[in-house]
N, C-alpha and C. Protein backbone atom coordinates (compact mmCIF):
# COMPACT_ATOMS: atom_id res chain seq x y z
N UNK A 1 -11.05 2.80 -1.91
CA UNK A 1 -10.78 3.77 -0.87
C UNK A 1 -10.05 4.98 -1.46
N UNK A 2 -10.21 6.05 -0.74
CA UNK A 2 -9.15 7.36 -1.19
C UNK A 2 -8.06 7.57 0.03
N UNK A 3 -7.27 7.83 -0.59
CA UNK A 3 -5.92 8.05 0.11
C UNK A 3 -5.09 9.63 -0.88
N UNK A 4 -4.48 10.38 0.24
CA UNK A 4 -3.95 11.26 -0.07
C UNK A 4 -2.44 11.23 0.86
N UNK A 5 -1.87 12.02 -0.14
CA UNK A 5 -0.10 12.03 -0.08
C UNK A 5 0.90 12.98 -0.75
N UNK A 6 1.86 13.15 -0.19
CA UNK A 6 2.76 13.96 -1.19
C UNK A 6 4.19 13.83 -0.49
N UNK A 7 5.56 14.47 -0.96
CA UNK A 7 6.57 14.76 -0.79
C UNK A 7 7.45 13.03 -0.17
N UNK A 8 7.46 12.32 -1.20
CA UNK A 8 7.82 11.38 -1.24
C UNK A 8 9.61 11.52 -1.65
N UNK A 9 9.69 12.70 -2.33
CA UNK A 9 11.25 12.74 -2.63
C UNK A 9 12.18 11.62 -3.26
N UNK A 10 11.56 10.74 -3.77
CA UNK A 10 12.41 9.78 -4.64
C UNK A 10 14.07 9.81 -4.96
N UNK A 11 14.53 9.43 -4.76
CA UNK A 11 16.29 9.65 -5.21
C UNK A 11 16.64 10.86 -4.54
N UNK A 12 16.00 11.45 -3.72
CA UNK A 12 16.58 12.85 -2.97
C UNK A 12 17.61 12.37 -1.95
N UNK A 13 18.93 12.72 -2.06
CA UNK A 13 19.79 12.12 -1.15
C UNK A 13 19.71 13.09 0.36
N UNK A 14 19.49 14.33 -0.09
CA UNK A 14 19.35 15.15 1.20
C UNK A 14 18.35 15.47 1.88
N UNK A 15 17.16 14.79 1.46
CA UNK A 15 15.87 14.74 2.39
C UNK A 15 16.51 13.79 3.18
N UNK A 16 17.13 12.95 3.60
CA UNK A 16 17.39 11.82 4.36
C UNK A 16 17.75 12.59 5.46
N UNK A 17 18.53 13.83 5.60
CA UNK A 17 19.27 14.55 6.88
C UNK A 17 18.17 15.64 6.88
N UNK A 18 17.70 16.32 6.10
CA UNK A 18 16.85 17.54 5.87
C UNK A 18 15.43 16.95 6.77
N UNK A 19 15.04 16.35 6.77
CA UNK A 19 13.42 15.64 7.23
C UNK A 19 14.13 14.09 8.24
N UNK A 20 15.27 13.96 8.56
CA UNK A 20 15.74 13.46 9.36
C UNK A 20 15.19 11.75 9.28
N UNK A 21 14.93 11.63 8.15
CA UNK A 21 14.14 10.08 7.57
C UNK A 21 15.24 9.23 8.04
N UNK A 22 14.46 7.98 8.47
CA UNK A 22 15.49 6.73 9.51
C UNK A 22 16.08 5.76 7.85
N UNK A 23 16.38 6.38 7.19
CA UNK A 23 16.88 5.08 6.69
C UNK A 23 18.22 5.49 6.28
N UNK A 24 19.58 4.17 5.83
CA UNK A 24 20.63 4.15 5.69
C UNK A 24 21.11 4.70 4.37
N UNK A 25 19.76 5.03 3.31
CA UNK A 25 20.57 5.14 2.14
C UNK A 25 19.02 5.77 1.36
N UNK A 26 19.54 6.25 0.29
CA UNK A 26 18.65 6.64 -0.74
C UNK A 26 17.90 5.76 -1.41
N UNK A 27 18.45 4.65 -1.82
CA UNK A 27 17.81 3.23 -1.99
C UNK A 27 16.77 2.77 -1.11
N UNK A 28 17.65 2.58 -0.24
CA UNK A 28 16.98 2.12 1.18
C UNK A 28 15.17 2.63 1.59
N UNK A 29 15.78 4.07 1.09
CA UNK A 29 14.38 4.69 1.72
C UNK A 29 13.68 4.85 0.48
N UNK A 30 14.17 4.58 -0.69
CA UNK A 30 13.04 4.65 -2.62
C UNK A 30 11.79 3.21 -1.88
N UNK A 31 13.03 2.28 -1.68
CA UNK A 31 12.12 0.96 -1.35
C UNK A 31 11.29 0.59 -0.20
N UNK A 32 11.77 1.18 0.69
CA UNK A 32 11.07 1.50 1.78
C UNK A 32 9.57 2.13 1.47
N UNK A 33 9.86 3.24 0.77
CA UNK A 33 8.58 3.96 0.68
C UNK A 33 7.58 3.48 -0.70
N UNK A 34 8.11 2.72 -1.50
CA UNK A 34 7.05 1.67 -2.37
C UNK A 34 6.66 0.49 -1.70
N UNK A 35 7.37 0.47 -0.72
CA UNK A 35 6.56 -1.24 0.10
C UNK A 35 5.56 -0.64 0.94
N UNK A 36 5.96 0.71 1.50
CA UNK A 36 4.44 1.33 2.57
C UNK A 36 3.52 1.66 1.97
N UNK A 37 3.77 2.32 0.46
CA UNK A 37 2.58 2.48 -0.14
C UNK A 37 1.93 1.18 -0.72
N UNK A 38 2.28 0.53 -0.86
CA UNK A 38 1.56 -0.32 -1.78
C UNK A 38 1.32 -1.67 -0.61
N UNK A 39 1.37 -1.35 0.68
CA UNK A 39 0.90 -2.19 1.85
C UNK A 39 -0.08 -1.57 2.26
N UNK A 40 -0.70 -0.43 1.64
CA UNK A 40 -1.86 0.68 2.55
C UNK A 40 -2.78 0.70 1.22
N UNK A 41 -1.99 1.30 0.10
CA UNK A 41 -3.06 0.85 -1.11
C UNK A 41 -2.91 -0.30 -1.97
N UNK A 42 -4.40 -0.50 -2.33
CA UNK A 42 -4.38 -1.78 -3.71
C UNK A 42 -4.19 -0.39 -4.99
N UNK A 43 -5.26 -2.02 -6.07
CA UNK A 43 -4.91 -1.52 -6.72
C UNK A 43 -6.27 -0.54 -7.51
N UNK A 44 -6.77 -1.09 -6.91
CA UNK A 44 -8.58 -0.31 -7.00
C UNK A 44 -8.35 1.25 -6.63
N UNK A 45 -7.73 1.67 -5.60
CA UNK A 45 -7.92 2.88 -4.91
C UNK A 45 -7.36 3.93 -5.66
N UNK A 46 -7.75 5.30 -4.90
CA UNK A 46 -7.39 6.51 -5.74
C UNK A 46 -6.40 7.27 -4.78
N UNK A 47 -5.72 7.66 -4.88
CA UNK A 47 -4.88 8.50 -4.20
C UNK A 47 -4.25 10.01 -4.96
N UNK A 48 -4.58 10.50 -4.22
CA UNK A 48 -5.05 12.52 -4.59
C UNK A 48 -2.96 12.64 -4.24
N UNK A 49 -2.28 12.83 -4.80
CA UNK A 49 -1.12 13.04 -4.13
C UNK A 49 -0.71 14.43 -4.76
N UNK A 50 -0.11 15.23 -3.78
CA UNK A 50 0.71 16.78 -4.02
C UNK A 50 1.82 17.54 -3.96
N UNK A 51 2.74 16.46 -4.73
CA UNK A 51 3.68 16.73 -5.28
C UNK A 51 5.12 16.77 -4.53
N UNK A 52 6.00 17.01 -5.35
CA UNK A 52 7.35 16.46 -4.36
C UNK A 52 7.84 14.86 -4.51
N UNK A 53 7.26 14.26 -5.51
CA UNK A 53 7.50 13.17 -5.94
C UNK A 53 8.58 12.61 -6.09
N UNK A 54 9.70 12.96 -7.00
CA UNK A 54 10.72 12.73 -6.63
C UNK A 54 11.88 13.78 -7.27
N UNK A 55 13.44 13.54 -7.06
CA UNK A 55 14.62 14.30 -7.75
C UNK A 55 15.08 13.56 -8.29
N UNK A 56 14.36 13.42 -9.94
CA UNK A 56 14.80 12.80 -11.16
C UNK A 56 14.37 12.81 -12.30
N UNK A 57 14.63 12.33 -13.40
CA UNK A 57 14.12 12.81 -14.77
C UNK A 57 13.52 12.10 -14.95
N UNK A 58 12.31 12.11 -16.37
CA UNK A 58 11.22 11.79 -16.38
C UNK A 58 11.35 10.41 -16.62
N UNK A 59 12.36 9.42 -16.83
CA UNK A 59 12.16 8.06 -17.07
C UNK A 59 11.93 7.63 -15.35
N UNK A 60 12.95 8.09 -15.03
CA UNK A 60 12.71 7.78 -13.69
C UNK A 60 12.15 7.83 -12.70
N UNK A 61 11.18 9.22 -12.81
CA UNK A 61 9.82 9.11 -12.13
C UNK A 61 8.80 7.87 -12.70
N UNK A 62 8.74 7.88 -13.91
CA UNK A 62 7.27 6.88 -14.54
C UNK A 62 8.09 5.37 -14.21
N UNK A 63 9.21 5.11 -13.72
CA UNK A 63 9.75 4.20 -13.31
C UNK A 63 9.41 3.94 -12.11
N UNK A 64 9.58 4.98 -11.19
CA UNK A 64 8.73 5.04 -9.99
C UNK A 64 7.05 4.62 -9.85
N UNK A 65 6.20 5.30 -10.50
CA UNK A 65 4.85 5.66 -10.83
C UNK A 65 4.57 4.18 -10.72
N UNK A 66 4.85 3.37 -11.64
CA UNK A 66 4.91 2.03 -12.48
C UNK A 66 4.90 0.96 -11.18
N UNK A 67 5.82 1.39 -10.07
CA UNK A 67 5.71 0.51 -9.05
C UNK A 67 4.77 0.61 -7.97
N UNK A 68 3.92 2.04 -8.31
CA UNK A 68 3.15 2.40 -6.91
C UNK A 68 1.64 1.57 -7.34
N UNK A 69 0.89 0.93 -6.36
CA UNK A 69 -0.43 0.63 -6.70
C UNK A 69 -1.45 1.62 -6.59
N UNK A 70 -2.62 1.74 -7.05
CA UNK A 70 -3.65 2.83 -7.17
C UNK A 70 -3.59 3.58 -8.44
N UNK A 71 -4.87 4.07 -8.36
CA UNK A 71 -4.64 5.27 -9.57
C UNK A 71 -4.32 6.58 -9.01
N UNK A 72 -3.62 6.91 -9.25
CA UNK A 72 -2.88 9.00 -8.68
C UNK A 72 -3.24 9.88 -9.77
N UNK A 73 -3.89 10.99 -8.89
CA UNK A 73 -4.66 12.25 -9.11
C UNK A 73 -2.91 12.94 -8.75
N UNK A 74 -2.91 13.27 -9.56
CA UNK A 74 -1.28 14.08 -8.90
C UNK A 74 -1.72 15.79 -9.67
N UNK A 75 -2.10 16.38 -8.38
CA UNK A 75 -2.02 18.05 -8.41
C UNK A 75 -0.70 18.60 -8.53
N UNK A 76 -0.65 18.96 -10.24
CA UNK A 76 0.87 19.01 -10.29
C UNK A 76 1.37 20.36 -9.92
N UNK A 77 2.24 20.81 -9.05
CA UNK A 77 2.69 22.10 -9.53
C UNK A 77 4.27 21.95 -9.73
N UNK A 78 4.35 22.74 -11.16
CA UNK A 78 5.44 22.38 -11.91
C UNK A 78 6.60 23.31 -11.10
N UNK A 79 6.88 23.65 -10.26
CA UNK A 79 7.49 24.31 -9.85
C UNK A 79 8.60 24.54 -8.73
N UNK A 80 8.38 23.13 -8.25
CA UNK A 80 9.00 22.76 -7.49
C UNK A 80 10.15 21.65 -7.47
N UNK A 81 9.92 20.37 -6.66
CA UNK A 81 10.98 19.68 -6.89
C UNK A 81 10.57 18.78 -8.35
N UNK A 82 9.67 18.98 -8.66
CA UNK A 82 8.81 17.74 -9.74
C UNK A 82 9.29 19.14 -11.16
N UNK A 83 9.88 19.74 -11.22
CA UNK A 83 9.91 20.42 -12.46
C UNK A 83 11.29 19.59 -13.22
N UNK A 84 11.81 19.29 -13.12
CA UNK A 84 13.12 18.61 -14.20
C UNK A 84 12.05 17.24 -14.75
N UNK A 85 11.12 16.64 -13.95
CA UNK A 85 10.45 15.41 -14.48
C UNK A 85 9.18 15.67 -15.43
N UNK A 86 8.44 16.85 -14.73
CA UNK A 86 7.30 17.30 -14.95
C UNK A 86 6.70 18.42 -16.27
N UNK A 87 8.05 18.73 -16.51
CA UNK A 87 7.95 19.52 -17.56
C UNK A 87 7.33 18.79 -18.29
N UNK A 88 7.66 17.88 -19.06
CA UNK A 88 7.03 16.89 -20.35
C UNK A 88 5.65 16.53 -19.58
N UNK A 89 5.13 17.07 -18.86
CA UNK A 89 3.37 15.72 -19.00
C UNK A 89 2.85 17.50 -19.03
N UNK A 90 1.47 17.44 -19.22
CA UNK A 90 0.17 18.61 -19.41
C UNK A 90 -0.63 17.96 -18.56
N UNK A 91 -1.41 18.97 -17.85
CA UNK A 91 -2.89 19.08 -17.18
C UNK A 91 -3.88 17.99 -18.24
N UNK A 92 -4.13 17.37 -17.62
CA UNK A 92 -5.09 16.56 -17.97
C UNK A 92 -4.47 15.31 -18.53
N UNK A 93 -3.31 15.48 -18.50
CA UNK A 93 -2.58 13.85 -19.17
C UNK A 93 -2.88 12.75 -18.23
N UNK A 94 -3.43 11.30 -19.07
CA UNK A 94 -3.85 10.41 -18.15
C UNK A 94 -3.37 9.37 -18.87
N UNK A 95 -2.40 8.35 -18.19
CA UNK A 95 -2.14 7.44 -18.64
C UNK A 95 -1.13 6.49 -17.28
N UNK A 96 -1.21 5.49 -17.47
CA UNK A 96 -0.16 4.42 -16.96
C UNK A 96 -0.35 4.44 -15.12
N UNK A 97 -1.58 4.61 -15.05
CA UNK A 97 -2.39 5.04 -13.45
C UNK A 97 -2.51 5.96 -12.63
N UNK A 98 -1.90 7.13 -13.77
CA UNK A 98 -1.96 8.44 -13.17
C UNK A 98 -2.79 9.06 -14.20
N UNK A 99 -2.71 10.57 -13.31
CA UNK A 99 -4.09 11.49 -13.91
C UNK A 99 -3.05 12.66 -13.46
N UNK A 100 -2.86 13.84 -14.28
CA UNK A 100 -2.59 15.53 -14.10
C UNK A 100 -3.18 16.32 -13.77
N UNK A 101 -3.29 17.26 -12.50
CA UNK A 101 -4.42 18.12 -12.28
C UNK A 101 -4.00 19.49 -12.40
N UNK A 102 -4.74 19.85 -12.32
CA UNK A 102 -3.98 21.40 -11.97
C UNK A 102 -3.54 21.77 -10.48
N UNK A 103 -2.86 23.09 -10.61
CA UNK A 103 -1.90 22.73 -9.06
C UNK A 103 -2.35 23.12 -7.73
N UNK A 104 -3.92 23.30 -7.98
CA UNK A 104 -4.53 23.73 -6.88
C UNK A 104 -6.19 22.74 -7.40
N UNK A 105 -6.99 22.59 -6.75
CA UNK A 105 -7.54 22.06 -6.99
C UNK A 105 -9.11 21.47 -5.76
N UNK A 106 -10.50 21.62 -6.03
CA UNK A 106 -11.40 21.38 -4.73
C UNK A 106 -12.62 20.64 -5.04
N UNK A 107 -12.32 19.79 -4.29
CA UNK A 107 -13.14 18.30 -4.72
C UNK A 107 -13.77 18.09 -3.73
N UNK A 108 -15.52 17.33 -3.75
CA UNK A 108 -15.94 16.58 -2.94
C UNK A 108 -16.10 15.75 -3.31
N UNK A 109 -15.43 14.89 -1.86
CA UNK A 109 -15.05 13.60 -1.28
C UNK A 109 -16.10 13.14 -0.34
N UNK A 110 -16.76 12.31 0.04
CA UNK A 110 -17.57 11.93 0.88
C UNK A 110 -18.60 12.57 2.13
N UNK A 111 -18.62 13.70 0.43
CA UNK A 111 -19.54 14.76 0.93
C UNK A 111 -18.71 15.90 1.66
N UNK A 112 -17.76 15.57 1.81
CA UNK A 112 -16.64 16.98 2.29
C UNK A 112 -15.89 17.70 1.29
N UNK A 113 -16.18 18.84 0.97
CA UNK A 113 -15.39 19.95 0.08
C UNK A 113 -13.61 19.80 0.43
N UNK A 114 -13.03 19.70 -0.68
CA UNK A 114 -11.22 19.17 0.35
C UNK A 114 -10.45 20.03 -0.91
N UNK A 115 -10.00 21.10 -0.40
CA UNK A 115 -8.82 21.88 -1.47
C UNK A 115 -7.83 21.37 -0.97
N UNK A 116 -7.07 21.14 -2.25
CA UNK A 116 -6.06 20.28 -2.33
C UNK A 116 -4.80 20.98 -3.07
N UNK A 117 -3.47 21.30 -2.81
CA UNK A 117 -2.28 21.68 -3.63
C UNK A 117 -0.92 21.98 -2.35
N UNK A 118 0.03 21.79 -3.14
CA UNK A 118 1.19 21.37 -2.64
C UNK A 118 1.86 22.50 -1.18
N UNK A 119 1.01 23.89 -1.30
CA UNK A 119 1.48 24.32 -0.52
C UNK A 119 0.46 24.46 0.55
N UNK A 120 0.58 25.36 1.97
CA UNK A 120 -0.42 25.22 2.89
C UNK A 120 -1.05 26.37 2.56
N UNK A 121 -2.22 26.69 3.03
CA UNK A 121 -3.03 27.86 2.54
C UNK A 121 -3.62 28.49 3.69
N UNK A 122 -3.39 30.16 4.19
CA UNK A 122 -3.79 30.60 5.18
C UNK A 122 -5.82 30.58 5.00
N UNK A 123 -6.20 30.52 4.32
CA UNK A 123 -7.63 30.29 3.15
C UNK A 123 -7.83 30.34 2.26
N UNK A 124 -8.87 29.09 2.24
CA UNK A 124 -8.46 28.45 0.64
C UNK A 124 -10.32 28.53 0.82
N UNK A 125 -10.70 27.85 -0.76
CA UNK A 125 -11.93 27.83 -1.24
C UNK A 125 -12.97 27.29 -0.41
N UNK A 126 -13.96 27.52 -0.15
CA UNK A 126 -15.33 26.59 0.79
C UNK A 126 -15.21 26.85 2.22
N UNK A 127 -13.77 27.45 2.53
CA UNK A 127 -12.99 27.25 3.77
C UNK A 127 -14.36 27.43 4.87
N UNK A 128 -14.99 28.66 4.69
CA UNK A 128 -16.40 29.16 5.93
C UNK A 128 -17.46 28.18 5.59
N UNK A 129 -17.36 27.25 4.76
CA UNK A 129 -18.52 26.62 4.67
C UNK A 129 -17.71 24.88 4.80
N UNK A 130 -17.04 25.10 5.34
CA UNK A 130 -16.48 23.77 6.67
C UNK A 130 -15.51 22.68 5.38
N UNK A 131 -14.85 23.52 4.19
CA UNK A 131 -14.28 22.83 3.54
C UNK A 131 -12.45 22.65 4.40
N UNK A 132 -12.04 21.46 3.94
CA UNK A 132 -10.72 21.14 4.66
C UNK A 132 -9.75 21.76 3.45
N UNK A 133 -8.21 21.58 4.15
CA UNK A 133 -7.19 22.13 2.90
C UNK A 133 -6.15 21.25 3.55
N UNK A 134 -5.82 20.11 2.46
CA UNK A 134 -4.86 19.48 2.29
C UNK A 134 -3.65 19.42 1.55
N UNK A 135 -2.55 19.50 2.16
CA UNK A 135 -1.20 20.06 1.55
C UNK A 135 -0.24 19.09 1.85
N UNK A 136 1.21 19.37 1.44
CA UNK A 136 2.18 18.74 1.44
C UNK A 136 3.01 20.18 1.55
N UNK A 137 4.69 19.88 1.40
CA UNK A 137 5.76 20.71 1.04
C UNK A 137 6.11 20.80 3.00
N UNK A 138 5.45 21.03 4.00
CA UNK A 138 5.95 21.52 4.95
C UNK A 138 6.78 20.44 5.76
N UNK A 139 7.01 18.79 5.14
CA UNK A 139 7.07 17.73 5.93
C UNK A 139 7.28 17.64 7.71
N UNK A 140 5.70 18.04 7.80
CA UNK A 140 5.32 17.99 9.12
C UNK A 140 5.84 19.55 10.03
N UNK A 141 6.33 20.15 9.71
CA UNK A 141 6.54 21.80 10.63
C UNK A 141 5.28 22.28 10.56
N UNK A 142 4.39 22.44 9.34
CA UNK A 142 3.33 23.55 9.91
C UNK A 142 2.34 23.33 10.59
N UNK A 143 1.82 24.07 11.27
CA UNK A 143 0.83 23.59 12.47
C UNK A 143 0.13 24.97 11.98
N UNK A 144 -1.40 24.62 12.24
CA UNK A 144 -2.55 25.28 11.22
C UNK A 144 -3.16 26.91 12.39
N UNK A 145 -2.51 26.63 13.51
CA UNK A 145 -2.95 27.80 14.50
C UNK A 145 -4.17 27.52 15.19
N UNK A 146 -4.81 26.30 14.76
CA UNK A 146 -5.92 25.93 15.61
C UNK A 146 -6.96 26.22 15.20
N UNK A 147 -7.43 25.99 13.51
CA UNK A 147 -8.25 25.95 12.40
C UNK A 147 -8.78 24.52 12.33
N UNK A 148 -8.06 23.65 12.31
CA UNK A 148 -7.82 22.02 12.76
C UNK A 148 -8.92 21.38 11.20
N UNK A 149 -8.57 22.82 9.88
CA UNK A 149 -9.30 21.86 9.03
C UNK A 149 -8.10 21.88 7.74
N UNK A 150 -6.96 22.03 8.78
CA UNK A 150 -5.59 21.91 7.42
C UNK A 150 -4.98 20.92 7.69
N UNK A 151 -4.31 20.09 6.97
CA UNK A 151 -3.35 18.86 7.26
C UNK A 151 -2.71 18.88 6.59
N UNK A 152 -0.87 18.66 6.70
CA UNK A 152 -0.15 18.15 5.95
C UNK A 152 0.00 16.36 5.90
N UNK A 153 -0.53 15.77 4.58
CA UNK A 153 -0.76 14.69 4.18
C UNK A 153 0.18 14.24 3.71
N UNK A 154 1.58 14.69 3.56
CA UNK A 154 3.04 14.43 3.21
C UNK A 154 3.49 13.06 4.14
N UNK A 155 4.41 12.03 2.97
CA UNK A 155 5.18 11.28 3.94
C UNK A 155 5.82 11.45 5.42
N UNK A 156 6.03 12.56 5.56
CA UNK A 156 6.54 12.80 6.80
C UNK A 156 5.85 13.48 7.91
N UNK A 157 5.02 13.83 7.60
CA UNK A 157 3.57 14.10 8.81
C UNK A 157 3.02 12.78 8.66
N UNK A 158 2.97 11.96 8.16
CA UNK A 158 2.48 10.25 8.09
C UNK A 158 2.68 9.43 9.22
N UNK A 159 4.61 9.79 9.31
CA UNK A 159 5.25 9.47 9.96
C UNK A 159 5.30 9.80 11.57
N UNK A 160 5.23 11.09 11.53
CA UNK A 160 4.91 11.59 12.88
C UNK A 160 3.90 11.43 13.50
N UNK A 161 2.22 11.23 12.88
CA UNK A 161 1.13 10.88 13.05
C UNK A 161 0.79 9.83 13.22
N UNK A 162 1.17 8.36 11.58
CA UNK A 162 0.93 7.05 11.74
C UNK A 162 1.51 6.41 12.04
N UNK A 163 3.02 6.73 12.40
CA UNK A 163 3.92 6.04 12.56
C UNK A 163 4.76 5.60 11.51
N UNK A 164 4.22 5.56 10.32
CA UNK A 164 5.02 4.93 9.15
C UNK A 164 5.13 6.05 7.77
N UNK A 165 5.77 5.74 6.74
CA UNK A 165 6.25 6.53 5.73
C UNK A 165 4.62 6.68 4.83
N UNK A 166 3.61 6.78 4.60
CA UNK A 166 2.72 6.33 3.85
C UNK A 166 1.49 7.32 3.69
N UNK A 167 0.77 7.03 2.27
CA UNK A 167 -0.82 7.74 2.54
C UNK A 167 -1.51 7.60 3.41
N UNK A 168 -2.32 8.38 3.80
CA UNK A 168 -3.11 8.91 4.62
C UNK A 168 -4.41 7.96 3.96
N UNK A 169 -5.13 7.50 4.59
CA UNK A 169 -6.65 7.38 3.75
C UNK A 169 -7.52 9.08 4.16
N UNK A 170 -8.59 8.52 3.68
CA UNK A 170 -9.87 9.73 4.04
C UNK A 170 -10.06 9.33 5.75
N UNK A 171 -10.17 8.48 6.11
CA UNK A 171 -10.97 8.18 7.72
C UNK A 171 -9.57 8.72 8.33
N UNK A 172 -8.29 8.09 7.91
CA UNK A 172 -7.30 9.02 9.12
C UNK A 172 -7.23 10.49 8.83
N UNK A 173 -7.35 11.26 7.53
CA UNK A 173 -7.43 12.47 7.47
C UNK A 173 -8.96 13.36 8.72
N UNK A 174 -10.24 12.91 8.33
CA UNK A 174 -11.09 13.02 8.99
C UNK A 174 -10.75 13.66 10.48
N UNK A 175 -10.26 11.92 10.58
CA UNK A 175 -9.88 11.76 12.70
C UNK A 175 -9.11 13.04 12.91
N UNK A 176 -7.59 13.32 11.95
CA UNK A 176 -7.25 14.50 12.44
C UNK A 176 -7.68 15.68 12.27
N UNK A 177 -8.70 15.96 11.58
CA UNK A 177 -9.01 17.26 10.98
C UNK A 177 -10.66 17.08 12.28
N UNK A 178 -11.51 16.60 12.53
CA UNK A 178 -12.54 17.03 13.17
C UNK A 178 -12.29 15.61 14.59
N UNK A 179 -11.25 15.24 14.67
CA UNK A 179 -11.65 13.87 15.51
C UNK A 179 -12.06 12.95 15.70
N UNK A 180 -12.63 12.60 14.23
CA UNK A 180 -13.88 11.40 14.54
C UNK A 180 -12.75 9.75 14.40
């Protein structure tokens, strides 16, 4: 299966009040959010994730990485909260169940064109020819103006949508983007 995701915030102590996340502790919510992912994905699946991973250095992200199941397409953009970890890996580095992309990026998926990168895009590539644009960074504020082919796929539009901290597959992205 494919599953897409981002802004997981790892060790971020102030996403907890900032994005108003229910849990008691920074711990609390690291473990929290490796038991949702890895209750939604195996270990077969691919998951497209966009960045915001976590606030920590690079042992401690691939420490992270190491516990998530799936293989991750991670559209990196170095520029954000993933730059103190991210500096050390390159575009195209593949190893230990991840893959480096570049930080924008437009793939078909099950026959649907899907631009993919960390921020939201007023138009992005394929857009008139019925391609979707999947983002992260806004955890759940932006609302697309009634385009209904943008989604934020971030832990915290997950939350507001699925109820829980976690990836998105392709069929729940779909449902929200055309209804089906």
């Amino acid at each position: 299966m494919i599953f897409f995701s981002s802004d997981h915030h790892f060790n971020h102590a102030n996403i907890l009040e900032y994005c108003n996340r229910d849990f008691g502790s920074t711990q609390e919510m690291n473990d929290s959010l490796v038991r949702s992912w890895n209750s939604t994905v195996s270990s077969h699946d691919t998951v497209y994730y966009m960045g915001d991973f976590c606030f920590c250095n690079y042992a401690k992200a691939t420490e992270y990485i190491s516990l998530l199941n799936g293989n991750i397409l991670y559209i990196l953009d170095k520029t954000h909260h993933d730059k103190t970890w991210a500096s050390r890996v390159s575009y195209g580095y593949s190893g230990n169940g991840i893959k480096f992309l570049p930080s924008m990026i437009t793939e078909k998926i099950n026959g649907i064109f899907i631009t993919m990168c960390h921020f939201p895009m007023h138009s992005w590539n394929k857009e008139h020819y019925g391609a979707w644009m999947l983002h992260g960074h806004t955890h759940s504020s932006y609302r697309d103006g009634g385009s209904r082919k943008i989604l934020d796929i971030g832990v915290d539009s997950a939350r507001r949508i699925l109820g829980e901290y976690r990836p998105f597959s392709f069929d729940e992205v779909r449902n929200e983007i055309i209804g089906e």
